[in-house]
N, C-alpha and C. Protein backbone atom coordinates (compact mmCIF):
# COMPACT_ATOMS: atom_id res chain seq x y z
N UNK A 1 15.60 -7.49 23.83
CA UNK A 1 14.61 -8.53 23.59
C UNK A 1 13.32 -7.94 23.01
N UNK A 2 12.87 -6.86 24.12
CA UNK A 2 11.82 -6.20 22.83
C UNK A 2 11.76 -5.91 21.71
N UNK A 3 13.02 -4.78 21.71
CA UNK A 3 13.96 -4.76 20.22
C UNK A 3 12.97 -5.92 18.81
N UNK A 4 13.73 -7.14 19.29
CA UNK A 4 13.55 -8.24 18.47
C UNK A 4 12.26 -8.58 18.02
N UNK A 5 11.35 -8.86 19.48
CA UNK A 5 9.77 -9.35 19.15
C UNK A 5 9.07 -8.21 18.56
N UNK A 6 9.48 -6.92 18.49
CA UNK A 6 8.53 -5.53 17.99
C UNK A 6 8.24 -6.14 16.48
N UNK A 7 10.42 -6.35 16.30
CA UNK A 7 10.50 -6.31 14.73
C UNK A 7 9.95 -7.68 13.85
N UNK A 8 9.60 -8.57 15.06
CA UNK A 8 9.12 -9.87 14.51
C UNK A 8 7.62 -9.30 13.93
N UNK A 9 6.92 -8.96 15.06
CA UNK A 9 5.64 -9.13 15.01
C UNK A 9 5.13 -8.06 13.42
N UNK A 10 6.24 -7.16 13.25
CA UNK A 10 5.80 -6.09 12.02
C UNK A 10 6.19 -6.82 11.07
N UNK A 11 6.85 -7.78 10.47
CA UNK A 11 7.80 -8.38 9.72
C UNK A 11 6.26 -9.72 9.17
N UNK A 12 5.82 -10.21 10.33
CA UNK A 12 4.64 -10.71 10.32
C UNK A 12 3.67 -10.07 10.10
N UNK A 13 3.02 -9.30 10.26
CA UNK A 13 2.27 -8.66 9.67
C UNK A 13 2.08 -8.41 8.21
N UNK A 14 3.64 -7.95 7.86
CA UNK A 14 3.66 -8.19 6.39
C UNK A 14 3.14 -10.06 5.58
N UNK A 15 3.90 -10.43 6.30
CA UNK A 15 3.90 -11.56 5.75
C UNK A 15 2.41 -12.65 5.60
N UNK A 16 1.71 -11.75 6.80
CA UNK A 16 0.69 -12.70 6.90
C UNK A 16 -0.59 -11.82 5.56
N UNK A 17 -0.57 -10.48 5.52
CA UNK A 17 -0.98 -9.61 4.95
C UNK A 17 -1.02 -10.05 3.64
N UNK A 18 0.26 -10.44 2.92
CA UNK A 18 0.81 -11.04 1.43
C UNK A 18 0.37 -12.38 1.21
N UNK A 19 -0.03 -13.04 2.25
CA UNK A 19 -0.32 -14.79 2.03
C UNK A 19 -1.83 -14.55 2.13
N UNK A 20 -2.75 -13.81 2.88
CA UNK A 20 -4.10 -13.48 2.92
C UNK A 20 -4.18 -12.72 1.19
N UNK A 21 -3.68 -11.79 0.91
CA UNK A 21 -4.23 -11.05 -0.44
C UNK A 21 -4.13 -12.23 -2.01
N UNK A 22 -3.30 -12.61 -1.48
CA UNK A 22 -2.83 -13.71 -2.42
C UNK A 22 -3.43 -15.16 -2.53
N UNK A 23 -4.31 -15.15 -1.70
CA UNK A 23 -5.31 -16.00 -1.57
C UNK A 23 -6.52 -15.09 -2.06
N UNK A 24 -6.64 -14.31 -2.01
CA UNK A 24 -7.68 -13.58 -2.34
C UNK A 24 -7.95 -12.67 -4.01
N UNK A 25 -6.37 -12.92 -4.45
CA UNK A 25 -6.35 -13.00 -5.72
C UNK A 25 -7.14 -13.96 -6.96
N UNK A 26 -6.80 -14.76 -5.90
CA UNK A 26 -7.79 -16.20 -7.08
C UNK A 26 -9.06 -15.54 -7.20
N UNK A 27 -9.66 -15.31 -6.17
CA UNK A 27 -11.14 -15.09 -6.33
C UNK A 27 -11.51 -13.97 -7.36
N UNK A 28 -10.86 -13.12 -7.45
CA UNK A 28 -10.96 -11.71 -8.14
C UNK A 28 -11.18 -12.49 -9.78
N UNK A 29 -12.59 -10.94 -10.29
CA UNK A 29 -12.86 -10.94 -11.92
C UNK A 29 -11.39 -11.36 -12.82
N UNK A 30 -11.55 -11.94 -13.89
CA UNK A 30 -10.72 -12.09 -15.38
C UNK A 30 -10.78 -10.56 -15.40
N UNK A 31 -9.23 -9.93 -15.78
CA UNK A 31 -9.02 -8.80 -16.33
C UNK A 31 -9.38 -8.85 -17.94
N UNK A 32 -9.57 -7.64 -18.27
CA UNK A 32 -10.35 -7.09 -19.37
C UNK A 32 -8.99 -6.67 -20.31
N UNK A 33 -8.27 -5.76 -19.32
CA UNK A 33 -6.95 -5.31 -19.90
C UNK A 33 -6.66 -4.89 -18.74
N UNK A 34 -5.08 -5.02 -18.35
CA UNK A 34 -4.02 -5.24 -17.86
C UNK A 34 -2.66 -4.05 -18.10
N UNK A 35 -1.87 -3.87 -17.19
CA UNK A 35 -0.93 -3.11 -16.89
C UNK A 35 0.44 -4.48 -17.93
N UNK A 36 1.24 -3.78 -18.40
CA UNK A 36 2.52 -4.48 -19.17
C UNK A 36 3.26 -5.19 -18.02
N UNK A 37 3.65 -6.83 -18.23
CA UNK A 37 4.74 -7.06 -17.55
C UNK A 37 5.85 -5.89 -16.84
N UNK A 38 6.13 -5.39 -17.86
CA UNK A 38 7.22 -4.73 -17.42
C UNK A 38 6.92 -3.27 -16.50
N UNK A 39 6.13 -3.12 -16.79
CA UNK A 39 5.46 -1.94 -15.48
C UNK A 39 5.34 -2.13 -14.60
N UNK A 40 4.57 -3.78 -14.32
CA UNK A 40 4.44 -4.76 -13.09
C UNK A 40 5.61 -4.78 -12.44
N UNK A 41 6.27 -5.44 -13.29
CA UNK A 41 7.72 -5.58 -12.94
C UNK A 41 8.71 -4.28 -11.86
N UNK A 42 8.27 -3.18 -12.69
CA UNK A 42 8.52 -1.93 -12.05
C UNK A 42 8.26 -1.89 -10.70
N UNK A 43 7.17 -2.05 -10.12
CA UNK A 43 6.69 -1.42 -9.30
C UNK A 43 6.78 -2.59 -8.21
N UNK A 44 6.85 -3.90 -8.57
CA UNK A 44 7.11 -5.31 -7.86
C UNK A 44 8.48 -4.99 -7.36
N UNK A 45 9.56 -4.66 -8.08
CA UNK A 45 10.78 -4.48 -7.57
C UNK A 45 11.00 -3.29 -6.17
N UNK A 46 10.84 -2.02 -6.94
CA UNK A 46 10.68 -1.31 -5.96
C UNK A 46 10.02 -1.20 -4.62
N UNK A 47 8.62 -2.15 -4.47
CA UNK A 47 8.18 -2.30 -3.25
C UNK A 47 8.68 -3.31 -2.55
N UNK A 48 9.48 -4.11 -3.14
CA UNK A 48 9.89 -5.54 -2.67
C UNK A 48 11.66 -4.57 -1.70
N UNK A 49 12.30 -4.16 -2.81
CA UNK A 49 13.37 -3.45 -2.43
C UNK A 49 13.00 -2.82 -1.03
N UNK A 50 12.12 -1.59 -1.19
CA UNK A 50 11.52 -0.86 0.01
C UNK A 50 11.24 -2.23 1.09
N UNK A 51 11.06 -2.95 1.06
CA UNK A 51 10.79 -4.05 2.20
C UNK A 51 11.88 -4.19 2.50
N UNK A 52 12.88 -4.40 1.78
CA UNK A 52 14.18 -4.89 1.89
C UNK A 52 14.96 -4.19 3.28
N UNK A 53 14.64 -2.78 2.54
CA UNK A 53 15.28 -1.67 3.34
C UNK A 53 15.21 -1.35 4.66
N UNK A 54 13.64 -1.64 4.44
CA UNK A 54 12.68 -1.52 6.31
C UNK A 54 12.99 -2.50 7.07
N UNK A 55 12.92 -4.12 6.50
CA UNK A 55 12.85 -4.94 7.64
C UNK A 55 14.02 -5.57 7.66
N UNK A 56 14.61 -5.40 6.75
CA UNK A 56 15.81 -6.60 7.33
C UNK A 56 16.96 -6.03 7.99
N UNK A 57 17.19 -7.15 8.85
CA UNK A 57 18.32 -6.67 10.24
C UNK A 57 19.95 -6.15 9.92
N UNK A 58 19.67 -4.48 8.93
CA UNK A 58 20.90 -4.15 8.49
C UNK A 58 21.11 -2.90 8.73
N UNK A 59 22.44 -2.36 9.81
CA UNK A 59 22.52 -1.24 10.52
C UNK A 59 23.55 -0.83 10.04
N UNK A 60 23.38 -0.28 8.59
CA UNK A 60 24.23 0.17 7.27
C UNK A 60 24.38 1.67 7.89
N UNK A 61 23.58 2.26 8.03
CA UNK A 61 23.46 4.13 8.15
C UNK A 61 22.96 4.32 9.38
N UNK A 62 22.92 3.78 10.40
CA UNK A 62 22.58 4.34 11.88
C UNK A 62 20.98 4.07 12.22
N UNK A 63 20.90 4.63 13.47
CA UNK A 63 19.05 5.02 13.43
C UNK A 63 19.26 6.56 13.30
N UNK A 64 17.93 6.51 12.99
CA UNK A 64 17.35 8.27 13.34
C UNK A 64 16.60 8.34 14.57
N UNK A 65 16.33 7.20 15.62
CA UNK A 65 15.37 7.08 16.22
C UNK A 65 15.93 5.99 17.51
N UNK A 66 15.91 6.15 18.54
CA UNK A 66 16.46 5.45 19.45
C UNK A 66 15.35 4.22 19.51
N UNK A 67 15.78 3.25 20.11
CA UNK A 67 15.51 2.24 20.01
C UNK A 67 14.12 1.57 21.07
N UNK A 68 13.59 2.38 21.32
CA UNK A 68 12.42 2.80 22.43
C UNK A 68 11.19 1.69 22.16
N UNK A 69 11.08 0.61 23.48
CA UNK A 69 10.07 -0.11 23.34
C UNK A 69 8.83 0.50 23.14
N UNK A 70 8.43 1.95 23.54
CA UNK A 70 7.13 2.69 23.15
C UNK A 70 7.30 3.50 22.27
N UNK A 71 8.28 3.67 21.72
CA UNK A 71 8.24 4.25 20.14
C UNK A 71 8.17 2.92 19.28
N UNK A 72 8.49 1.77 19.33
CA UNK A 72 8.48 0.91 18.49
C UNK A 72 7.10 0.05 18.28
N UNK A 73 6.37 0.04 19.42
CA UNK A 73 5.18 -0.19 19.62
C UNK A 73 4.22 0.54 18.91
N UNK A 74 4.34 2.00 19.13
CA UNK A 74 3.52 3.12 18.59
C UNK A 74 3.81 2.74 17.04
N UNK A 75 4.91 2.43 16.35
CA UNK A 75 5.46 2.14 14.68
C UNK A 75 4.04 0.95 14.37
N UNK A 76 4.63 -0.06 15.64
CA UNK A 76 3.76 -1.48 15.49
C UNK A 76 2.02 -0.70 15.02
N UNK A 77 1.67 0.08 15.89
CA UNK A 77 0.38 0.53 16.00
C UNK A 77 -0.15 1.20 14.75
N UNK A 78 1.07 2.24 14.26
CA UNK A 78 0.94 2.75 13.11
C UNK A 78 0.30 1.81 11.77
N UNK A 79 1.30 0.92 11.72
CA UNK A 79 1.47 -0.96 10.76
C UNK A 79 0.03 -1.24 11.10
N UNK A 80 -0.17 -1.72 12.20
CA UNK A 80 -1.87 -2.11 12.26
C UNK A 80 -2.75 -1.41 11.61
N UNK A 81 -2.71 -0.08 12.04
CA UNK A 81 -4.00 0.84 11.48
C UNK A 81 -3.70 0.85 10.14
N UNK A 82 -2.79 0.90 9.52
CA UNK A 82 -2.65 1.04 8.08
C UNK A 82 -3.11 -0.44 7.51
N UNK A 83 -2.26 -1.45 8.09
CA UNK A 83 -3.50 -2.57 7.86
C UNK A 83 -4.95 -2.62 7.94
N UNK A 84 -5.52 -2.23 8.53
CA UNK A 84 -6.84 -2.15 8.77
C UNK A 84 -7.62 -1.43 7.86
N UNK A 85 -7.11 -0.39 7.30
CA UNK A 85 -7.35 0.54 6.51
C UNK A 85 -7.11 0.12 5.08
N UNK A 86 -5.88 -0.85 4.57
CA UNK A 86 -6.33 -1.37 2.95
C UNK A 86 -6.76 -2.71 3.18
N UNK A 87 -7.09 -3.26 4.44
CA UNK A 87 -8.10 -4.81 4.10
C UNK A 87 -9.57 -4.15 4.26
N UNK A 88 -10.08 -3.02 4.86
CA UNK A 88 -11.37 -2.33 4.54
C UNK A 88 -11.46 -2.03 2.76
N UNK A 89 -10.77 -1.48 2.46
CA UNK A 89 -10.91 -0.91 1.39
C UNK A 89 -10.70 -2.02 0.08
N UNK A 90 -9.64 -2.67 0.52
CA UNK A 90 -9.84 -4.25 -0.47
C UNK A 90 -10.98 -5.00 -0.38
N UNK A 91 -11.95 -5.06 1.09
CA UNK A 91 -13.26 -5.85 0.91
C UNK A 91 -14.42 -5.18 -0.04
N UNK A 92 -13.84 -3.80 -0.07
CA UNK A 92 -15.00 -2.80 -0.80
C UNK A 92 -14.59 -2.65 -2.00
N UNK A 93 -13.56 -3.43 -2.56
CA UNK A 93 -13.14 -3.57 -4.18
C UNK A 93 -13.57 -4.56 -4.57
N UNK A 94 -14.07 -6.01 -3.75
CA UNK A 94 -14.15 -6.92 -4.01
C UNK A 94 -13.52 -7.76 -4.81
N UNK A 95 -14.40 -8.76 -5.65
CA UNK A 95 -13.94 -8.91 -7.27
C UNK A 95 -13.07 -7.66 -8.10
N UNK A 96 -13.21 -6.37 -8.09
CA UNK A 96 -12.66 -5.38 -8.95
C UNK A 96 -11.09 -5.19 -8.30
N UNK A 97 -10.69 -6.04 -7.04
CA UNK A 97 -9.04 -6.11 -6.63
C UNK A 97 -8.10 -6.84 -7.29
N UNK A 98 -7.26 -6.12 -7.94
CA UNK A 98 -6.01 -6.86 -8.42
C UNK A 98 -5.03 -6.12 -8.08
N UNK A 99 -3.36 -7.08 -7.46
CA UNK A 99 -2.17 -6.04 -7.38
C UNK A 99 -1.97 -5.68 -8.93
N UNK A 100 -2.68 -5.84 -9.92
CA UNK A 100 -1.55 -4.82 -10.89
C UNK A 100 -2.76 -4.06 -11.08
N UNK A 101 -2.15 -3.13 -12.02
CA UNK A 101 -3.37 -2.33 -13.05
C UNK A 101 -4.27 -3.01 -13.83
N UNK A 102 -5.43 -3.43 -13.55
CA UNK A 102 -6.33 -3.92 -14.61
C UNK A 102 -7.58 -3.08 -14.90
N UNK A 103 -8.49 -3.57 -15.60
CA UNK A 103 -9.67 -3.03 -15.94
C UNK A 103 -10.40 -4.58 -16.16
N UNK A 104 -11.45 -4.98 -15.13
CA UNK A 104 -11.58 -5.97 -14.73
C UNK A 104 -13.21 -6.62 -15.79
N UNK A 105 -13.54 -7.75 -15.84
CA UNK A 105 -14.63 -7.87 -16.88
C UNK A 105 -15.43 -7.11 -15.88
N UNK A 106 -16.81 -6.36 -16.39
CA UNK A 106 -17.55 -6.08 -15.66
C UNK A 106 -17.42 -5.00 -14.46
N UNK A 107 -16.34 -3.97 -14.77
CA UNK A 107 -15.82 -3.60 -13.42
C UNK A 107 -16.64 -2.60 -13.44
N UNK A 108 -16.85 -2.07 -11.95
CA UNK A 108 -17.75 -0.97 -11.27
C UNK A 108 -16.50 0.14 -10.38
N UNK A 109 -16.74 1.18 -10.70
CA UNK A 109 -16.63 2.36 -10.41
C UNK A 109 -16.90 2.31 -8.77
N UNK A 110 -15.99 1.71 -8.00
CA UNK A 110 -16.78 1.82 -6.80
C UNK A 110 -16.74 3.11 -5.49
N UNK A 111 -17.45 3.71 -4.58
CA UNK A 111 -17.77 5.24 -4.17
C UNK A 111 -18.23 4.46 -2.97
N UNK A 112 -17.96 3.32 -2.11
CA UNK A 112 -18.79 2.76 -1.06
C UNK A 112 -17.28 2.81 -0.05
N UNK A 113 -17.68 2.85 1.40
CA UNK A 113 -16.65 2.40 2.47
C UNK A 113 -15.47 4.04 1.91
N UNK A 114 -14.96 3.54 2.09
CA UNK A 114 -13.24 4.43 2.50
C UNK A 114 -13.22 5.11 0.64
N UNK A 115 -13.76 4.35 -0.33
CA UNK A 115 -13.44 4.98 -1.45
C UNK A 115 -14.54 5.76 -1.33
N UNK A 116 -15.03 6.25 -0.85
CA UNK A 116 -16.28 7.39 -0.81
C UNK A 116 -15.46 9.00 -0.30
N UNK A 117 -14.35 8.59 0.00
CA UNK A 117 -13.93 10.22 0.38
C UNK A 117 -12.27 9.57 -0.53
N UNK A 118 -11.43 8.47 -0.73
CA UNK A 118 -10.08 8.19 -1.29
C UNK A 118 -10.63 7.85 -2.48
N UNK A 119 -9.57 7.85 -3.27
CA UNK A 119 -9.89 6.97 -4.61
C UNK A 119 -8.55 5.53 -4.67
N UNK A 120 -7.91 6.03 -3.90
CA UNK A 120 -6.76 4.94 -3.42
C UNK A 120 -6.56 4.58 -2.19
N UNK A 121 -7.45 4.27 -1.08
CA UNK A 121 -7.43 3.86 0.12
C UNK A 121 -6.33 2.88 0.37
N UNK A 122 -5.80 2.01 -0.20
CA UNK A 122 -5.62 0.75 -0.29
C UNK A 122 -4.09 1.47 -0.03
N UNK A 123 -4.13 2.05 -0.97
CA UNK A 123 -2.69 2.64 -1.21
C UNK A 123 -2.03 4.01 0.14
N UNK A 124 -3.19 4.46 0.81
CA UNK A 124 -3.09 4.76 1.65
C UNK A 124 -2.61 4.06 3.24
N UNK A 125 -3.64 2.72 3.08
CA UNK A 125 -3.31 1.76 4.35
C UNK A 125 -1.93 1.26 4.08
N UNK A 126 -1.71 0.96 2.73
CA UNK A 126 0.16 0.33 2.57
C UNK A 126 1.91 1.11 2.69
N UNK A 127 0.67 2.22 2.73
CA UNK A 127 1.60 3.57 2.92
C UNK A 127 2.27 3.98 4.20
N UNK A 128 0.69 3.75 4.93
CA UNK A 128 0.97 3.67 6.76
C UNK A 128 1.61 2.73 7.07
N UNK A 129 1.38 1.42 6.04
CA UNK A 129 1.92 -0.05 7.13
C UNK A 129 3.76 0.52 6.98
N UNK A 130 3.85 1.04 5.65
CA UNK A 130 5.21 1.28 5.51
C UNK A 130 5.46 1.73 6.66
N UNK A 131 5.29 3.09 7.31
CA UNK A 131 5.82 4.53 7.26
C UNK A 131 5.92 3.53 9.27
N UNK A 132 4.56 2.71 9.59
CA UNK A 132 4.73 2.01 10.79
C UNK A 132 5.76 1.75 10.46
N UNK A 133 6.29 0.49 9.77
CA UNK A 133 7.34 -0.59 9.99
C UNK A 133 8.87 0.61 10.01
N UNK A 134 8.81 1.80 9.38
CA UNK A 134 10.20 2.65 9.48
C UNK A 134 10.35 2.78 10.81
N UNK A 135 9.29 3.36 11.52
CA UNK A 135 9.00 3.94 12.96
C UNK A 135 9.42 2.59 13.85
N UNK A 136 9.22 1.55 13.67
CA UNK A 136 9.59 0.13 14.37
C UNK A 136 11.33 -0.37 14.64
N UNK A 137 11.43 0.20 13.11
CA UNK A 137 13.15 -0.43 12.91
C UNK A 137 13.55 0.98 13.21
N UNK A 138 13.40 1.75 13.32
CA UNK A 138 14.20 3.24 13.42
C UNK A 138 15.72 3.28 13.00
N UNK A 139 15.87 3.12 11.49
CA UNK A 139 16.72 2.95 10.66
C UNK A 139 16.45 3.60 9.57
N UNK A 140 17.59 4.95 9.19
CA UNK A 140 17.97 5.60 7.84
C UNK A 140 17.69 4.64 6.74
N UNK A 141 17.56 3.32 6.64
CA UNK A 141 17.62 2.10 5.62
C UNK A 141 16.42 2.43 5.21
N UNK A 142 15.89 2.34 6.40
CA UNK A 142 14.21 2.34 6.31
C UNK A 142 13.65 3.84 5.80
N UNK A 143 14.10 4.65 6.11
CA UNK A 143 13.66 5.57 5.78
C UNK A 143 13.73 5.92 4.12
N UNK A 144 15.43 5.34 3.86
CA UNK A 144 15.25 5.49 2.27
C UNK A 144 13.94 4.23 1.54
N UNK A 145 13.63 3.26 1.88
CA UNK A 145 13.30 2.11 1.73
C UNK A 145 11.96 2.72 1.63
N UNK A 146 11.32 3.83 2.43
CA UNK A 146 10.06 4.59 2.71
C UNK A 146 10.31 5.74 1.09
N UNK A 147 11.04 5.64 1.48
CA UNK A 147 11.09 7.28 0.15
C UNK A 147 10.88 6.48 -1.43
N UNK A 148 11.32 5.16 -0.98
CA UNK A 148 11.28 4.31 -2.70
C UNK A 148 9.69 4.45 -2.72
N UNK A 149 8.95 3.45 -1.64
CA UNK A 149 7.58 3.09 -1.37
C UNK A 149 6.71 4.27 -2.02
N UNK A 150 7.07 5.40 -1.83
CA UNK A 150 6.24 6.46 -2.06
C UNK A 150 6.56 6.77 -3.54
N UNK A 151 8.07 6.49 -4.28
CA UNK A 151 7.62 6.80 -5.12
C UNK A 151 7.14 5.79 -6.13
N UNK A 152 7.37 4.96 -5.92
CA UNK A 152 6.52 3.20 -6.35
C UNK A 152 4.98 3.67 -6.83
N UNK A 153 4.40 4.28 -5.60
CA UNK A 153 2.97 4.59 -5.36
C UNK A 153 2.56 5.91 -6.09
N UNK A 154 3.44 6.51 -6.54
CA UNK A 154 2.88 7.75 -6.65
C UNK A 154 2.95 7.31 -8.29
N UNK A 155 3.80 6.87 -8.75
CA UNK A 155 4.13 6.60 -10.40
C UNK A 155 2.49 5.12 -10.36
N UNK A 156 2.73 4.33 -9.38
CA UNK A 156 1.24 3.71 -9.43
C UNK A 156 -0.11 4.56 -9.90
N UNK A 157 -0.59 5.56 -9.18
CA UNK A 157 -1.52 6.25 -8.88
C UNK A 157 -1.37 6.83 -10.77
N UNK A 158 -0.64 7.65 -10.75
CA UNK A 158 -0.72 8.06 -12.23
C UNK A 158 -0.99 7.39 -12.89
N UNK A 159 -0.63 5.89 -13.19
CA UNK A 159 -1.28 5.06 -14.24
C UNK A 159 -2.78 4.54 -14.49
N UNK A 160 -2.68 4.50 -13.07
CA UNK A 160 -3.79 3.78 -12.54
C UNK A 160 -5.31 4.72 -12.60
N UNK A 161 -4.76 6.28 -12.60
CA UNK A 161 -5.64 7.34 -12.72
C UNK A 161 -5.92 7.10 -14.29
N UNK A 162 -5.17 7.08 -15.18
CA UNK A 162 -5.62 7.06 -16.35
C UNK A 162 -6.12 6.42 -17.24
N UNK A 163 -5.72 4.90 -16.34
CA UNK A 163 -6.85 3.70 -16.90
C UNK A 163 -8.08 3.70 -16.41
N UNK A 164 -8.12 3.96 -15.00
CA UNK A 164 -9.59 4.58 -14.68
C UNK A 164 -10.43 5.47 -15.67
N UNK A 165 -9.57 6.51 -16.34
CA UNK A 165 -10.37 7.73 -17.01
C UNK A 165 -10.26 7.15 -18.06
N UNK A 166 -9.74 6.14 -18.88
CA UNK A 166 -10.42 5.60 -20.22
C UNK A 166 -11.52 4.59 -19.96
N UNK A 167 -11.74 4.03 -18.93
CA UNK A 167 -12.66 3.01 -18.53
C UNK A 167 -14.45 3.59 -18.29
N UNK A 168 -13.96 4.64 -17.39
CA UNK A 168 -15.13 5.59 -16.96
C UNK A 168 -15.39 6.78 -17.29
N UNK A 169 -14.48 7.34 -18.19
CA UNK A 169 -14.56 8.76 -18.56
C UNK A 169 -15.36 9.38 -17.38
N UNK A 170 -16.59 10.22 -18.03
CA UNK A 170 -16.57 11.53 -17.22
C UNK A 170 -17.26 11.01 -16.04
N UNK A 171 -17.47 9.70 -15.59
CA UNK A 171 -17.71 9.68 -14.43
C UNK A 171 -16.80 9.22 -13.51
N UNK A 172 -15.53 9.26 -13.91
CA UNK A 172 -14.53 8.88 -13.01
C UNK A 172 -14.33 10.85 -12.95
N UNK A 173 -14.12 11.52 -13.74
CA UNK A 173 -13.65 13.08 -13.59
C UNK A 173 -14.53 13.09 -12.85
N UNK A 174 -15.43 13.12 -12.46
CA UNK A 174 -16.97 13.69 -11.50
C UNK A 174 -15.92 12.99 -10.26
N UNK A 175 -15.41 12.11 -9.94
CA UNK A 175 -15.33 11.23 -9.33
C UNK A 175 -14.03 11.84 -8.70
N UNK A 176 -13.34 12.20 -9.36
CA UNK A 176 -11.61 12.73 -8.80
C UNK A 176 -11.97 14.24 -7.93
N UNK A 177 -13.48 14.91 -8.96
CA UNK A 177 -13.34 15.76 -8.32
C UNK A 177 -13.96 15.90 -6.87
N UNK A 178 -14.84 14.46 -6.59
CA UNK A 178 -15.59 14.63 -5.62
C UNK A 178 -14.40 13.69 -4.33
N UNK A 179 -13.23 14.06 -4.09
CA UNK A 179 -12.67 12.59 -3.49
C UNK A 179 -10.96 13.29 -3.47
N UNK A 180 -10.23 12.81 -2.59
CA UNK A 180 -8.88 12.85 -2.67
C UNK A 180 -8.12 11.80 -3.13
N UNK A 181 -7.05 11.79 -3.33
CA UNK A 181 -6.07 10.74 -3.75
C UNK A 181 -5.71 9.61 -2.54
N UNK A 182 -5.05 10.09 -1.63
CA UNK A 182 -4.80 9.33 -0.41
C UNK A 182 -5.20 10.12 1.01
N UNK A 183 -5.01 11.46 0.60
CA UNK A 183 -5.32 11.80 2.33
C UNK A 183 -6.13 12.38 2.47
N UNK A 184 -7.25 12.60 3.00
CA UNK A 184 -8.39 13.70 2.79
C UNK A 184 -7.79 15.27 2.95
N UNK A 185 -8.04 16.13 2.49
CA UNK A 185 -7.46 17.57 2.96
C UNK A 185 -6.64 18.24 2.45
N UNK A 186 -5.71 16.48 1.94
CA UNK A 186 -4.15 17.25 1.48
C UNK A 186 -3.62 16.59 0.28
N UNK A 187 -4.10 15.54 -0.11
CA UNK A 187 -3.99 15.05 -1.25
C UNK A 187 -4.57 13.79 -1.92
């Protein structure tokens, strides 16, 4: 029975997470220029897939992880903090938040909250919510479903680095060098 409500409540989380940002899309600047359908497309699939993998109730390849109401909790806990961590960093993008790649009218270079030491916070908190929700389902599914997520994000980050550096030139380089990618320390 725990089992069940752990995997509800992470499953929700997502869900409530995607209906909040998506409301919060409307509000966001007219893009300036934009990432290609089909890049979108890219990276929509693969994180959608990776969801696929994590939450849904399919015990294809085993667990790696016994089925432990306080290991699944601790996953739950993981999911929270990583939530917490890209709705901080989305309030400090404001207007300049979009899920794709844009370059927004008017956009600012922003160095305030969590992007003051990341340059991808956001991408950090969605990373954790993942890596929670694996730790929850304790399923090989999930784990490959985690390995897509990352590389979804990492082919993200590259693009996304380089529309930054035509937008801001050398004050985005000032900017990479003063700051990590996702983790402080290590990358």
């Amino acid at each position: 029975m725990a089992y069940k409500l752990l995997w509800l409540v992470a499953v929700a989380v997502w869900v409530l997470i995607s209906l909040h940002w998506d409301a919060q899309a409307k509000k966001a600047s007219a893009a300036k220029r934009s990432e290609s359908k089909g890049s979108r497309a890219v990276h929509v699939f693969l994180v959608n897939a990776a969801l696929v993998l994590e939450m849904a109730p399919i015990r294809g390849l085993g667990r790696f992880e016994p089925a432990a109401p306080w290991l699944m909790s601790a996953g739950l806990a993981v999911e929270v903090l990583g939530l917490c961590v890209a709705e901080w960093a989305r309030h400090h993008l404001g207007r300049n938040w979009s899920g794709r790649i844009t370059i927004k009218v008017d956009h600012e270079l922003i160095r305030t909250g969590p992007y003051s030491r990341l340059r991808h916070p956001i991408y950090t908190g969605l990373l954790t919510m993942f890596a929670g929700v694996m730790i929850v389902t304790g399923e090989w599914l999930a784990v490959i479903g985690f390995s897509m997520v990352v590389c979804a994000y990492w082919r993200k980050i590259r693009l996304e680095e380089a529309n930054l550096k035509v937008a801001f030139g050398a004050a985005y380089d000032t900017y990479r060098r003063e700051s990590w990618a996702l983790v402080p320390g290590l990358f």
